[in-house]
C-alpha atoms as a PDB file:
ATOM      1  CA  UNK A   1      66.493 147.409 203.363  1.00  0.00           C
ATOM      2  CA  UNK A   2      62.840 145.526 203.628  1.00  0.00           C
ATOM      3  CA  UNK A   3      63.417 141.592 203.308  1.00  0.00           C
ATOM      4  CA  UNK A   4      63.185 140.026 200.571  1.00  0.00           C
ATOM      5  CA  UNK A   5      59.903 137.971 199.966  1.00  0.00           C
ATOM      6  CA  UNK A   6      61.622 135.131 198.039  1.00  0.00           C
ATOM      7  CA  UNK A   7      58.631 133.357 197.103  1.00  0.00           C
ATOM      8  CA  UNK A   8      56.487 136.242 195.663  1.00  0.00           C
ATOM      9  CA  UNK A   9      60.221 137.575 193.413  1.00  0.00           C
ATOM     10  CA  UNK A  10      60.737 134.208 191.988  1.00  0.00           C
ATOM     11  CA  UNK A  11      57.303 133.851 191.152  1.00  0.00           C
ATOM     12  CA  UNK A  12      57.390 137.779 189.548  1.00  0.00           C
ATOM     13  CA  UNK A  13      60.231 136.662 187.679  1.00  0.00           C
ATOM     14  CA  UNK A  14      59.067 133.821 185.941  1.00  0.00           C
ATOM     15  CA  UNK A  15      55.614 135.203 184.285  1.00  0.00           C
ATOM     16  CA  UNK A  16      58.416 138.350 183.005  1.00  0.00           C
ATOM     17  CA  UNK A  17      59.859 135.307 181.101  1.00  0.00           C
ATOM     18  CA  UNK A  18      56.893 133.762 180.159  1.00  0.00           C
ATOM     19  CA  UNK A  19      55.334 136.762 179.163  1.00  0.00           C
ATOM     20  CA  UNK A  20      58.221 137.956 177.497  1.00  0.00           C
ATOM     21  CA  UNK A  21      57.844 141.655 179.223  1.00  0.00           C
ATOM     22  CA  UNK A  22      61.322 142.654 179.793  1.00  0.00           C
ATOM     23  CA  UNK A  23      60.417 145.088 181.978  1.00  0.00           C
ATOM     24  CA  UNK A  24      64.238 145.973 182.485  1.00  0.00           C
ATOM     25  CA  UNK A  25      64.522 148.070 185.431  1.00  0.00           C
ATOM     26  CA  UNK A  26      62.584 145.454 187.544  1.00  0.00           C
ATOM     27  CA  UNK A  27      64.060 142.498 186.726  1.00  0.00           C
ATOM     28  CA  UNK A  28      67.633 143.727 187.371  1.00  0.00           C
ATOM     29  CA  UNK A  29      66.225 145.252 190.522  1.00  0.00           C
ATOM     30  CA  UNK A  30      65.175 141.781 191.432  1.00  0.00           C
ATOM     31  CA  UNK A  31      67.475 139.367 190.117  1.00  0.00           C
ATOM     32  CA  UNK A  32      70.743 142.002 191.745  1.00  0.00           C
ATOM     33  CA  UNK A  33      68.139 141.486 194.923  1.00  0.00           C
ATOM     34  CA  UNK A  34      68.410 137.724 194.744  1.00  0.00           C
ATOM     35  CA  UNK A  35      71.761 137.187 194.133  1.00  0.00           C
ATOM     36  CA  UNK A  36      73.401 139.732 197.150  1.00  0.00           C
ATOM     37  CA  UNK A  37      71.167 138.171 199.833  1.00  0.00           C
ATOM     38  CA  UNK A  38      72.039 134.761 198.344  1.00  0.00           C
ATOM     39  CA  UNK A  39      68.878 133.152 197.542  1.00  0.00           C
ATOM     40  CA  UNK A  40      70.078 132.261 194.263  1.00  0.00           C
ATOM     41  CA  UNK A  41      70.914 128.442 194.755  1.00  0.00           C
ATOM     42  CA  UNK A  42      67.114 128.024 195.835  1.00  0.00           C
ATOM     43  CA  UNK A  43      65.938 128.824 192.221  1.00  0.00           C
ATOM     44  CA  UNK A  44      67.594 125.155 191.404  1.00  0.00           C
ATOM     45  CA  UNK A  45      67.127 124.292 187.709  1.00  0.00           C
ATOM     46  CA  UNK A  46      65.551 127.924 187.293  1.00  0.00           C
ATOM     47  CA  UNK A  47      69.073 129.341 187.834  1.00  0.00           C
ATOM     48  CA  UNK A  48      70.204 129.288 183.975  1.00  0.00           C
ATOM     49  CA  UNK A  49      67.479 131.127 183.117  1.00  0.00           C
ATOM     50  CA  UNK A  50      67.353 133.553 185.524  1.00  0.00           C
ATOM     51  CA  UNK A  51      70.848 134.117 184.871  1.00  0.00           C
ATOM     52  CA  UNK A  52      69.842 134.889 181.070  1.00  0.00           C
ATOM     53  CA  UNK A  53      67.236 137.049 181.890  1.00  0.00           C
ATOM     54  CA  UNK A  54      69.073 139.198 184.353  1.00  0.00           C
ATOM     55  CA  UNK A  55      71.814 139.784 181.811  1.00  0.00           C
ATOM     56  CA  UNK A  56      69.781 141.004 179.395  1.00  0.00           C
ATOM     57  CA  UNK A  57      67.859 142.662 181.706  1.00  0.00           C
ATOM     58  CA  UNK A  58      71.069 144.393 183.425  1.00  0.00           C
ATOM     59  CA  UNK A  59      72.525 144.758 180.020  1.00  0.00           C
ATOM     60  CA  UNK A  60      69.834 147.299 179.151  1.00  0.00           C
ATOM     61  CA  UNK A  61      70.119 149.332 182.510  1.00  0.00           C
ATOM     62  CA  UNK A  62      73.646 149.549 181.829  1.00  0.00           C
ATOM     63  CA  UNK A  63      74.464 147.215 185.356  1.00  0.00           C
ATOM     64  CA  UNK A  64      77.324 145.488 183.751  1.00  0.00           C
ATOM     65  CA  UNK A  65      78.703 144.368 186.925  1.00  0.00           C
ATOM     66  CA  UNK A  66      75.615 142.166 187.370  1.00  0.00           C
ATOM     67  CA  UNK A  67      75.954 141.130 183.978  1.00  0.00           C
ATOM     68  CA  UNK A  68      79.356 140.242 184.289  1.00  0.00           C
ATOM     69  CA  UNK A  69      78.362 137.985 187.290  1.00  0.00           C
ATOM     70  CA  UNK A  70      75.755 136.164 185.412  1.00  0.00           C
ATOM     71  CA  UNK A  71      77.588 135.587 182.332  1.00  0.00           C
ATOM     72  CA  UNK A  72      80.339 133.946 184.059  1.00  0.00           C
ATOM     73  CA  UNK A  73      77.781 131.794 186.225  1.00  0.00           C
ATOM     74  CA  UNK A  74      76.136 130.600 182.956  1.00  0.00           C
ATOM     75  CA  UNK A  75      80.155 130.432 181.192  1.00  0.00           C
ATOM     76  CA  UNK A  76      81.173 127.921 184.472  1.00  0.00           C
ATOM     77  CA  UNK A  77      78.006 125.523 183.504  1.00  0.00           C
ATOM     78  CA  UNK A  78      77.670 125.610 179.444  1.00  0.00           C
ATOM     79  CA  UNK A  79      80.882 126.647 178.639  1.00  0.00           C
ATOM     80  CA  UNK A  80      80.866 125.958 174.652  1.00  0.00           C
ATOM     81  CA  UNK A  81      77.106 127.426 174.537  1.00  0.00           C
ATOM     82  CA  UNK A  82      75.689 129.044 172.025  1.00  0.00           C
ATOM     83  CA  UNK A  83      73.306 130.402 173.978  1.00  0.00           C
ATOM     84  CA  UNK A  84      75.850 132.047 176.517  1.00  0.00           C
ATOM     85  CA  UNK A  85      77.843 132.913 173.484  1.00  0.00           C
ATOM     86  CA  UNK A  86      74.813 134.989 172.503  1.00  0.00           C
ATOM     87  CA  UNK A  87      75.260 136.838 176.115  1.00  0.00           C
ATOM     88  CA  UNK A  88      78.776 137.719 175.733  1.00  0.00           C
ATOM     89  CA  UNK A  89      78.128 139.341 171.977  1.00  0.00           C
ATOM     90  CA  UNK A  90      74.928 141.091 173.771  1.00  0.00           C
ATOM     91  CA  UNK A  91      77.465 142.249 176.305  1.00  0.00           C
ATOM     92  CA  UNK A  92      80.126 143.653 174.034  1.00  0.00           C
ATOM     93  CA  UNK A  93      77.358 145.377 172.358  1.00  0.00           C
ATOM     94  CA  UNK A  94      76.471 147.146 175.401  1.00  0.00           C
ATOM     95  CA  UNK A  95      80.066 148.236 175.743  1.00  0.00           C
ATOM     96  CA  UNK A  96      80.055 149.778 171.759  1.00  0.00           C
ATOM     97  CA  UNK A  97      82.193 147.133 170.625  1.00  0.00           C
ATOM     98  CA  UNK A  98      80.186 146.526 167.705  1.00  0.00           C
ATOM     99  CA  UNK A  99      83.383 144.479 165.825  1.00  0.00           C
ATOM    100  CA  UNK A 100      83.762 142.040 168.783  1.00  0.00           C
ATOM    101  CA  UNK A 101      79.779 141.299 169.282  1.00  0.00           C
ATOM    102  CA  UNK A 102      79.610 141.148 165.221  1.00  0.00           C
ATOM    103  CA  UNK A 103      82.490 138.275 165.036  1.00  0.00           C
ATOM    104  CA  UNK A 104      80.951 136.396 168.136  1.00  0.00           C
ATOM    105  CA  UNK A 105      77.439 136.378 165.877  1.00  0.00           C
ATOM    106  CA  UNK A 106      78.823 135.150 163.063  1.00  0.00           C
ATOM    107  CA  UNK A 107      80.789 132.501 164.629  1.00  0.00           C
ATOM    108  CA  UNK A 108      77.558 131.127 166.127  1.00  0.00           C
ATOM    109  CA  UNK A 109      76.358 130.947 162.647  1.00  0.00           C
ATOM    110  CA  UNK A 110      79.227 129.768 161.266  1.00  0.00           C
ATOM    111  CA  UNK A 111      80.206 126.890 163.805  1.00  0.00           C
ATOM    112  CA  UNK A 112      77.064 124.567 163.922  1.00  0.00           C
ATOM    113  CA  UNK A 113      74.163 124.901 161.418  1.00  0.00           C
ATOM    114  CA  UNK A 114      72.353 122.243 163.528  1.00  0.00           C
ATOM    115  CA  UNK A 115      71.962 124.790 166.414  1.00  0.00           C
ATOM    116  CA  UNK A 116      68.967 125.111 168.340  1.00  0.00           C
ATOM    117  CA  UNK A 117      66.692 126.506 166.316  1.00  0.00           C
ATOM    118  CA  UNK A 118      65.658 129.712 168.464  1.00  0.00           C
ATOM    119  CA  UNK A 119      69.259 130.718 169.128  1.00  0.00           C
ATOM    120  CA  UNK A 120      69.621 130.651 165.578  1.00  0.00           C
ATOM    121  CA  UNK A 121      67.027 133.019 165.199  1.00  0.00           C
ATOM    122  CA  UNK A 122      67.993 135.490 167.708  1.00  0.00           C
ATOM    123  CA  UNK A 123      71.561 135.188 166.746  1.00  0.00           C
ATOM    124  CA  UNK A 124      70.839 136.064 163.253  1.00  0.00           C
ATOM    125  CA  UNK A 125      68.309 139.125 164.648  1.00  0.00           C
ATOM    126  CA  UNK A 126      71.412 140.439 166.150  1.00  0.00           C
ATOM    127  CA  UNK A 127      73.671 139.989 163.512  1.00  0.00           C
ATOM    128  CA  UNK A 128      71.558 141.906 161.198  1.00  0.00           C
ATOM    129  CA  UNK A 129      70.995 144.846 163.490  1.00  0.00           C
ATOM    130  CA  UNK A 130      74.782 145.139 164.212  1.00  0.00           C
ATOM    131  CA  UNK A 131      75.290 145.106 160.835  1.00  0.00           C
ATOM    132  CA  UNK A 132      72.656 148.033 160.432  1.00  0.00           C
ATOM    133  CA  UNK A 133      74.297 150.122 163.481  1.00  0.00           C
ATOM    134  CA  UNK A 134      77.397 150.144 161.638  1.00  0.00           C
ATOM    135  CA  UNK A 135      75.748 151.106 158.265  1.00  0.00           C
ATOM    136  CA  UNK A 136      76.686 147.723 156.401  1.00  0.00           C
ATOM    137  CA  UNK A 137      73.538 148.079 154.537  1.00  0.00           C
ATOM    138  CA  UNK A 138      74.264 145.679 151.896  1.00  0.00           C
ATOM    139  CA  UNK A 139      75.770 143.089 154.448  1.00  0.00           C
ATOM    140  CA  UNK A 140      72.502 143.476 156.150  1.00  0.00           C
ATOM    141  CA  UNK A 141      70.541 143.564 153.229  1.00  0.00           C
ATOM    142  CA  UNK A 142      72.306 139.896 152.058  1.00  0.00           C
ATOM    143  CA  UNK A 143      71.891 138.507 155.846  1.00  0.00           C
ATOM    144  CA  UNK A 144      68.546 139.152 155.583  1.00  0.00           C
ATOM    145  CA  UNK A 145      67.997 137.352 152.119  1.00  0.00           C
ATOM    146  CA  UNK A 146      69.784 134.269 153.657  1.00  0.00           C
ATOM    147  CA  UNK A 147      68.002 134.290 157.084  1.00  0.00           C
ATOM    148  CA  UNK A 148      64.677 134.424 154.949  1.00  0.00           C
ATOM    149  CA  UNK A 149      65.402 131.550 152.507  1.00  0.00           C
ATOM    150  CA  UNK A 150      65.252 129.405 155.727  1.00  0.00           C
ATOM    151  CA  UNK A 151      62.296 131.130 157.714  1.00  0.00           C
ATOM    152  CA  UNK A 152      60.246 132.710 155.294  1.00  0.00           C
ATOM    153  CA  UNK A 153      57.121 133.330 157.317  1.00  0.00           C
ATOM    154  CA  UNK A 154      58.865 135.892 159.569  1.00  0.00           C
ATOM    155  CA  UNK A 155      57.215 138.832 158.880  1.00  0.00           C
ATOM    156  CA  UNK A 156      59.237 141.072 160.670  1.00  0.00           C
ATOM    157  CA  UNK A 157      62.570 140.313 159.149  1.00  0.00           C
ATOM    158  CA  UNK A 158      60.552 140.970 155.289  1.00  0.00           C
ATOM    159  CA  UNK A 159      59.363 144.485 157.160  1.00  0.00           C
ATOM    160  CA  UNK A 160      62.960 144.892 157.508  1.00  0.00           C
ATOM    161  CA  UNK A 161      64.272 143.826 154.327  1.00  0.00           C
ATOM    162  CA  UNK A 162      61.345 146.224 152.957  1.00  0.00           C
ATOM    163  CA  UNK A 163      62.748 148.631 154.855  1.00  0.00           C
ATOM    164  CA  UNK A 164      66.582 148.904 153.825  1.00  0.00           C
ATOM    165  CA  UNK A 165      65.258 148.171 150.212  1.00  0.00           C
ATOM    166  CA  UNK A 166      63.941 151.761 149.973  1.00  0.00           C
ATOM    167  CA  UNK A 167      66.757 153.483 152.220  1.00  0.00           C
ATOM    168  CA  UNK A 168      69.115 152.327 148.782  1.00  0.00           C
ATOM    169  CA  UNK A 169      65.795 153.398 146.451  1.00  0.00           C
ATOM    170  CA  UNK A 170      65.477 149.832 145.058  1.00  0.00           C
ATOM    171  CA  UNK A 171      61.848 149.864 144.799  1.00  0.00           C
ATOM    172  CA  UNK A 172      60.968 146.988 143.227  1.00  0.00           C
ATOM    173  CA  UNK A 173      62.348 144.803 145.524  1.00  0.00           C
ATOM    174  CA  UNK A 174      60.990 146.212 148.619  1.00  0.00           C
ATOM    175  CA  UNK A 175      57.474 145.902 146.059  1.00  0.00           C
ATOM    176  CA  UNK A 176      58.196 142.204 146.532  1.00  0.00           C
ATOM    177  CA  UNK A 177      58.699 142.049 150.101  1.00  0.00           C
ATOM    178  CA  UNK A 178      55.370 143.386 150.350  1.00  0.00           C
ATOM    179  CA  UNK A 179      54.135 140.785 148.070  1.00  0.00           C
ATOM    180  CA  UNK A 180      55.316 138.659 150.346  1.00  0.00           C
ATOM    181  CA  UNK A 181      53.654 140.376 153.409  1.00  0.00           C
ATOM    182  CA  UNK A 182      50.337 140.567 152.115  1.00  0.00           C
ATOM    183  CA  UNK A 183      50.785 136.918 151.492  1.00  0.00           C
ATOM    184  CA  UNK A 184      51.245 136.063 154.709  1.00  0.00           C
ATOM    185  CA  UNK A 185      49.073 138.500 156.278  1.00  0.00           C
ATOM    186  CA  UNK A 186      46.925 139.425 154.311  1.00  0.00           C
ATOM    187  CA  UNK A 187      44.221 140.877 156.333  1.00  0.00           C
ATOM    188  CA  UNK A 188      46.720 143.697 157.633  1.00  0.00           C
ATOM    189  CA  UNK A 189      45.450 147.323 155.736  1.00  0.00           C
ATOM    190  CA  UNK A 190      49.222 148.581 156.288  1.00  0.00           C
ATOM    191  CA  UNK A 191      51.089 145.831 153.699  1.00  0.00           C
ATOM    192  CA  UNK A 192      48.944 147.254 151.012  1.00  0.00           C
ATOM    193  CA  UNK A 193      48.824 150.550 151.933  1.00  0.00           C
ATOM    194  CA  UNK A 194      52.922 150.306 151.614  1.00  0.00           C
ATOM    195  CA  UNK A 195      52.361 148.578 148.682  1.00  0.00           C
ATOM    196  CA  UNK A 196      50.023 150.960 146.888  1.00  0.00           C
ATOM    197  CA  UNK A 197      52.471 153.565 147.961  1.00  0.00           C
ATOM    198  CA  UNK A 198      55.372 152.017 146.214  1.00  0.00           C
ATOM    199  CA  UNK A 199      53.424 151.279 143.396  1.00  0.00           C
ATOM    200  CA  UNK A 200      52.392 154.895 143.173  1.00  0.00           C
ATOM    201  CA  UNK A 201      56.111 156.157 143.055  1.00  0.00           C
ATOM    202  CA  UNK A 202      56.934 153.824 140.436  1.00  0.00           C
ATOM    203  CA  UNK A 203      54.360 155.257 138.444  1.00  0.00           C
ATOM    204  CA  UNK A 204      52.282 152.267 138.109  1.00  0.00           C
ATOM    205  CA  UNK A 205      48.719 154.412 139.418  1.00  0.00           C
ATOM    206  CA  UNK A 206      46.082 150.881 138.538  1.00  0.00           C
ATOM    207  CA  UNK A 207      47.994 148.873 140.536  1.00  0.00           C
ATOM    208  CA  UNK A 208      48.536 151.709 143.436  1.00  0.00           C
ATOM    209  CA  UNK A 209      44.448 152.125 143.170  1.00  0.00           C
ATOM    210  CA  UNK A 210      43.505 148.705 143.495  1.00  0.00           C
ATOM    211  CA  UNK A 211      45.644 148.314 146.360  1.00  0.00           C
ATOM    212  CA  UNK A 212      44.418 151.442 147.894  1.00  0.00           C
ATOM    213  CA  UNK A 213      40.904 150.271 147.317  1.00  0.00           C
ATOM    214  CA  UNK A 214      41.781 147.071 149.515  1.00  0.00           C
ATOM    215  CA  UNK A 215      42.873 149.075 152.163  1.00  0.00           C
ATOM    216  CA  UNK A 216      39.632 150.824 152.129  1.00  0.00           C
ATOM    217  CA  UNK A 217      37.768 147.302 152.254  1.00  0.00           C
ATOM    218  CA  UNK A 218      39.774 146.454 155.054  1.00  0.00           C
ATOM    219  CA  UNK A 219      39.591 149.284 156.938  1.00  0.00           C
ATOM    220  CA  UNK A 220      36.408 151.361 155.599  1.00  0.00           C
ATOM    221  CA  UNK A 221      37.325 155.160 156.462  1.00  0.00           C
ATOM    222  CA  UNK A 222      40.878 155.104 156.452  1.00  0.00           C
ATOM    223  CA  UNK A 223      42.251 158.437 155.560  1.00  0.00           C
ATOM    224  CA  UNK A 224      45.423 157.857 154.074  1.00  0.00           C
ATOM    225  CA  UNK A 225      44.176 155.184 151.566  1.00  0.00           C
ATOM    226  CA  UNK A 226      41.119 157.889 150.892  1.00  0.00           C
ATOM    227  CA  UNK A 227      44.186 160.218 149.925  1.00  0.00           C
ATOM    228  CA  UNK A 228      45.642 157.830 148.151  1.00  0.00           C
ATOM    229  CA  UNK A 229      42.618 156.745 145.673  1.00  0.00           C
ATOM    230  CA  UNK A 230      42.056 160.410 144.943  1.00  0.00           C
ATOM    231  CA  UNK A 231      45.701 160.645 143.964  1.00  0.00           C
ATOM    232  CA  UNK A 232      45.803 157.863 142.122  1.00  0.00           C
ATOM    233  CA  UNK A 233      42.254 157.845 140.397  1.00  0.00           C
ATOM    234  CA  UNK A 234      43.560 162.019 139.038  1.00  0.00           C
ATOM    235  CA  UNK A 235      46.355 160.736 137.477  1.00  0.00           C
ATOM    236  CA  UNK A 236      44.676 158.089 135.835  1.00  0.00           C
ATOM    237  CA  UNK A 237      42.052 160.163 134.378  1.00  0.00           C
ATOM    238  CA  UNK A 238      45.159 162.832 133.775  1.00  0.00           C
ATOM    239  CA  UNK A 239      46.395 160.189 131.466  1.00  0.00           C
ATOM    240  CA  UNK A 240      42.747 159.628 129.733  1.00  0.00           C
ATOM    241  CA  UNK A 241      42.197 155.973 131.253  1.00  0.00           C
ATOM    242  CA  UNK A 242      39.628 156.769 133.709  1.00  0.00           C
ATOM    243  CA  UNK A 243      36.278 154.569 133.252  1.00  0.00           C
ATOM    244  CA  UNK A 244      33.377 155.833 135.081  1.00  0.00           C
ATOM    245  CA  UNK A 245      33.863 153.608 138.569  1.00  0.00           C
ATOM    246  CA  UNK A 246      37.656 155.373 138.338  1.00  0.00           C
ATOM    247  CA  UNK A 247      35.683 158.445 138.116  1.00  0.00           C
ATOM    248  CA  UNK A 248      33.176 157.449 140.932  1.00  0.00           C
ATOM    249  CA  UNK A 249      36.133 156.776 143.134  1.00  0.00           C
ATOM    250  CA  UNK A 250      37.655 159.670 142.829  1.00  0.00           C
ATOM    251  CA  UNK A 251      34.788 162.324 143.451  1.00  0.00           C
ATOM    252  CA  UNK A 252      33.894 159.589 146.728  1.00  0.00           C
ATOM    253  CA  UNK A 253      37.241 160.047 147.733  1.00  0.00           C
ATOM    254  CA  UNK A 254      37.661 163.941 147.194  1.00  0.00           C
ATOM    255  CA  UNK A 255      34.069 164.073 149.509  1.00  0.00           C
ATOM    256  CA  UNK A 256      35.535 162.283 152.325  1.00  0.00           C
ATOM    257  CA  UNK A 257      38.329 164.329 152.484  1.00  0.00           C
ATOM    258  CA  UNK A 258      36.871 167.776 152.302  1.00  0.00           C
ATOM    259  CA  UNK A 259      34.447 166.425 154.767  1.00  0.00           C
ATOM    260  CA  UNK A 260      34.766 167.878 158.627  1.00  0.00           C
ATOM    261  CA  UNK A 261      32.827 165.145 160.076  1.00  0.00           C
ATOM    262  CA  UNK A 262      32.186 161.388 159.057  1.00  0.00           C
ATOM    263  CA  UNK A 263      29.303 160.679 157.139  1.00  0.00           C
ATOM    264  CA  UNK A 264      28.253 156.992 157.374  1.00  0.00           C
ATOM    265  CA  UNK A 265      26.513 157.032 154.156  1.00  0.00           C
ATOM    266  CA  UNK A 266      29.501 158.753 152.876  1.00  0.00           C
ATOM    267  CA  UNK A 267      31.310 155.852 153.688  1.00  0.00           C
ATOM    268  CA  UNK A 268      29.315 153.130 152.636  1.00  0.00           C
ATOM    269  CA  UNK A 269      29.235 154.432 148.910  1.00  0.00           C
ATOM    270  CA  UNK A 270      33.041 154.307 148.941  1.00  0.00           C
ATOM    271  CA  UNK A 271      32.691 151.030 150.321  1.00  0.00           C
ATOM    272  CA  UNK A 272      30.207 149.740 147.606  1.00  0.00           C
ATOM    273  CA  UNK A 273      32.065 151.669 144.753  1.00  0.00           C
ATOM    274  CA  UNK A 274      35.538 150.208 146.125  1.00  0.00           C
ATOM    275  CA  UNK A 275      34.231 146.154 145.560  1.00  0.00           C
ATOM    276  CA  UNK A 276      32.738 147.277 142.258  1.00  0.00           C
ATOM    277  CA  UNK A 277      36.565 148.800 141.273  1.00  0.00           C
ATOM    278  CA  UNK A 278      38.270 145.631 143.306  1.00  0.00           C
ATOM    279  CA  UNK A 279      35.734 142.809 141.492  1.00  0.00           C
ATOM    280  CA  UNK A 280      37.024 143.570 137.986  1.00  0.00           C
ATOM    281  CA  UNK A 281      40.292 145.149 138.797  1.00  0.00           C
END
C-alpha cells in the first residue's frame, strides 16, 4: 500500500465539505485511509467534522464498521448532541430500522426547539423522508405543513408537499404549493408548467392557458407548454369561449407541433401572440 500523502487527503477532504460533493466512495476511501495509519489526531479541530463526513460518507457505501468508529469518536466528545444524534438515526437507517431512526428524529425535534438552526433542518428532512419510506403519507404530508410554517422559502420541501398532494389526488392543494413556487421563483418555466397542468385536470382550461402561455414567454419553444396551449385553447373553443387571440394560439401552437424542424419566425409569432393573450389575460 502507497503512503499516504497526508497533506494533499486533508486538503481533498475539506473542499468535499465545502463543496458539499459527497462523493461517497472517496471520502470513505480516504477518511478509513486516515484513521488506520493514524493520522487522525493531526486534523486537530477538523476532527469533528471529518468524523461527520466519513459517517455519512461510509454510511452510504454500506462501511458500517467505519461508521461505527466515527460515531462513537464524535458520541465520546458531544455526547448529548444533536448533531451526533442525527448520525446515530442516519445509522439505524442504514441498517432498515426505520422505527428506531424515526423516534431518534423526532426526539431531536421534540427536545429543544432552540436547536441549531441547520440541524433542525436536516433533522426534519429526514424525518419526513422516513416517514415517506414507510408510506405515512399523511404523517409526512402534516410534517411538511409544520416544517413550512417556519421556513417557508424552501422550495424543495413545497416540491415535496406538491408532490404527495397529488399521490392522494388532492389537487387543489398541490395548485397552491405551486402558487407558492412560482412566488418564490418565479422565473422557473417548470412551476407553471405544473401549474397549468393541474389546472388543466381540474378543468379550469383559462387558467391552464395563461399559465402555459408563461411558460412559453419564459422559455420560447418549449414543447410541452406548445402541447399544452393547443390542448387547452381546443377545449376552450370546444366550449364556445374562444376569442380570436385563443384562436391565434391555437393554430400557432398546432404549427409548431406538426413542424419537423424549428422555424424561428414560427416562433416569434407564438411569442408575440403569447404577450398579447398574457397582457389581458
Amino acid at each position: 500500500m502507497t503512503r499516504l500523502d497526508f497533506e494533499a487527503t486533508s486538503l481533498e477532504l475539506q473542499q468535499y465539505r465545502q463543496s458539499g460533493e459527497r462523493a461517497s466512495e472517496r471520502v470513505a476511501y480516504l477518511a478509513s485511509r486516515i484513521i488506520k495509519d493514524g493520522y487522525s489526531a493531526k486534523l486537530q479541530d477538523d476532527i469533528w467534522p471529518f468524523y461527520e463526513q466519513a459517517v455519512a460518507a461510509a454510511l452510504d457505501v454500506g462501511d458500517f464498521r467505519l461508521a461505527d468508529e466515527c460515531i462513537e469518536n464524535l458520541k465520546r466528545r458531544f455526547s448529548n448532541s444533536s448533531r451526533v444524534q442525527r448520525l446515530v438515526g442516519m445509522r439505524y437507517e442504514a441498517e432498515g430500522k426505520l422505527a428506531e431512526a424515526q423516534k431518534i428524529y423526532d426526539a431531536i425535534l421534540e427536545e429543544d426547539e432552540s436547536n441549531i438552526v441547520g440541524v433542525r433542518v436536516l433533522v426534519s428532512k429526514r424525518q419526513i423522508a422516513l416517514l415517506k419510506l414507510r408510506g405515512l403519507k399523511s404523517e409526512a404530508i402534516a410534517a411538511l405543513v409544520s416544517y413550512l410554517d417556519t421556513y417557508y422559502s424552501d422550495a424543495e420541501a413545497w416540491i415535496e408537499l406538491c408532490s404527495l398532494y397529488l399521490s392522494v389526488h388532492a389537487y387543489q392543494k398541490a395548485a397552491y404549493c405551486l402558487e407558492e413556487l412560482i412566488l418564490l421563483q418565479a422565473a422557473n418555466p417548470i412551476w407553471h408548467l405544473k401549474y397549468a397542468e393541474i389546472m388543466y385536470t381540474l378543468g379550469d382550461y383559462s387558467l391552464a392557458l395563461k399559465q402555459y402561455c408563461r411558460v412559453i414567454d419564459l422559455h420560447e419553444d418549449h414543447l410541452r407548454g406548445m402541447y399544452g396551449i393547443q390542448l387547452c385553447a381546443s377545449k376552450i373553443m370546444a366550449n364556445g369561449e374562444a376569442d380570436d387571440t385563443t384562436k391565434a394560439l391555437k393554430e400557432l401552437a398546432t404549427e409548431r407541433i406538426l413542424a419537423t424542424e424549428v422555424d424561428q419566425c414560427t416562433i416569434d409569432s407564438i411569442k408575440q401572440v403569447v404577450r398579447e393573450y398574457l397582457s389581458v389575460a
